[in-house]
C-alpha atoms as a PDB file:
ATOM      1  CA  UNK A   1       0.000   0.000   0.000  1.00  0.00           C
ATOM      2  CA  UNK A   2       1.088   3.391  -0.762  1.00  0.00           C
ATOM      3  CA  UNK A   3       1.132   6.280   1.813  1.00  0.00           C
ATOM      4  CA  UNK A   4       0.745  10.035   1.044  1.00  0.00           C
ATOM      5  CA  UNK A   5       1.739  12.833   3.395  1.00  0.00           C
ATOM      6  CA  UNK A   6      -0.615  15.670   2.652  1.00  0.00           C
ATOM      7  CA  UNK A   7       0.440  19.132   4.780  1.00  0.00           C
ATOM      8  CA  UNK A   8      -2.832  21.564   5.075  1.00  0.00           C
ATOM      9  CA  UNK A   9      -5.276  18.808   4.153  1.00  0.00           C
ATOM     10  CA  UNK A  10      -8.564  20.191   5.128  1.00  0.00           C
ATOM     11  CA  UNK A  11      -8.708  23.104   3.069  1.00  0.00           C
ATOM     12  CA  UNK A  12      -8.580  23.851  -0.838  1.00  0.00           C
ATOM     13  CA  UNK A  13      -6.105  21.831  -2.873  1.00  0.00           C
ATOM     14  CA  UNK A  14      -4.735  20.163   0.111  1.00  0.00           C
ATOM     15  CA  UNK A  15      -7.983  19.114   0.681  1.00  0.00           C
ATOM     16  CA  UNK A  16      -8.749  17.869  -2.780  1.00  0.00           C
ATOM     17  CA  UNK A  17      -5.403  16.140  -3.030  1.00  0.00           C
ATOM     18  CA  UNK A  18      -6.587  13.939   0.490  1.00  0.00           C
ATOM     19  CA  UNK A  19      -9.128  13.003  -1.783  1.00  0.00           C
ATOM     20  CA  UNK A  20      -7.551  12.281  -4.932  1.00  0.00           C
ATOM     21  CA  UNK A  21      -4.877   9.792  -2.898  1.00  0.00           C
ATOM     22  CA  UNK A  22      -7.911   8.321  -1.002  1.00  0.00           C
ATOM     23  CA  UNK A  23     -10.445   7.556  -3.638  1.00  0.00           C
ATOM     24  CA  UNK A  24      -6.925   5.862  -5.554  1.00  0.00           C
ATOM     25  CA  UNK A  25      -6.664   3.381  -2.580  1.00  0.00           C
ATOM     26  CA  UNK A  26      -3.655   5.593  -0.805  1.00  0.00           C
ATOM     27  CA  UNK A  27      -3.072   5.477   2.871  1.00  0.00           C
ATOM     28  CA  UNK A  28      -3.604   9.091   3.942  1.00  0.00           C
ATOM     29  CA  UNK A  29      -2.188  11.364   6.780  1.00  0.00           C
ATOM     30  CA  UNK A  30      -3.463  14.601   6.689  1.00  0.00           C
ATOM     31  CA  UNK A  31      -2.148  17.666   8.901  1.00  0.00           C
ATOM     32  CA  UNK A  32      -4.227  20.426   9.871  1.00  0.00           C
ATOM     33  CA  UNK A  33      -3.557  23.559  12.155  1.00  0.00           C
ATOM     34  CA  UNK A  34      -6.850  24.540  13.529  1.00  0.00           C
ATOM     35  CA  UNK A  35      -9.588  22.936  11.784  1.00  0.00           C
ATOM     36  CA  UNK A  36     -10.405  20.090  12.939  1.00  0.00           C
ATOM     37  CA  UNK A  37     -13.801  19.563  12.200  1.00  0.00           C
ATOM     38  CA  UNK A  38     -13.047  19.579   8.248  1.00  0.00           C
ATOM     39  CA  UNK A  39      -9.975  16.788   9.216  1.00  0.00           C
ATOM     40  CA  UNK A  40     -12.745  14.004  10.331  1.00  0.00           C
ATOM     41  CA  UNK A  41     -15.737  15.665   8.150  1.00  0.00           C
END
């Protein structure tokens, strides 16, 4: 399995990319600085 390391991935393209790799079967980890809500949403 491949793993992608997205930096600001709950907002805009960091956002879209953590769902690009996802949908494609990537393992995902996703840092966020404040939002938290949009991380598990």
């Amino acid at each position: 399995m491949r793993h992608a390391l997205i930096t600001a991935g709950t907002k805009g393209l960091g956002r879209k990319m953590t769902e690009y790799f996802l949908k494609n079967g990537y393992s995902v980890t996703a840092t966020y600085r404040s939002d938290k809500i949009r991380l598990i949403s």
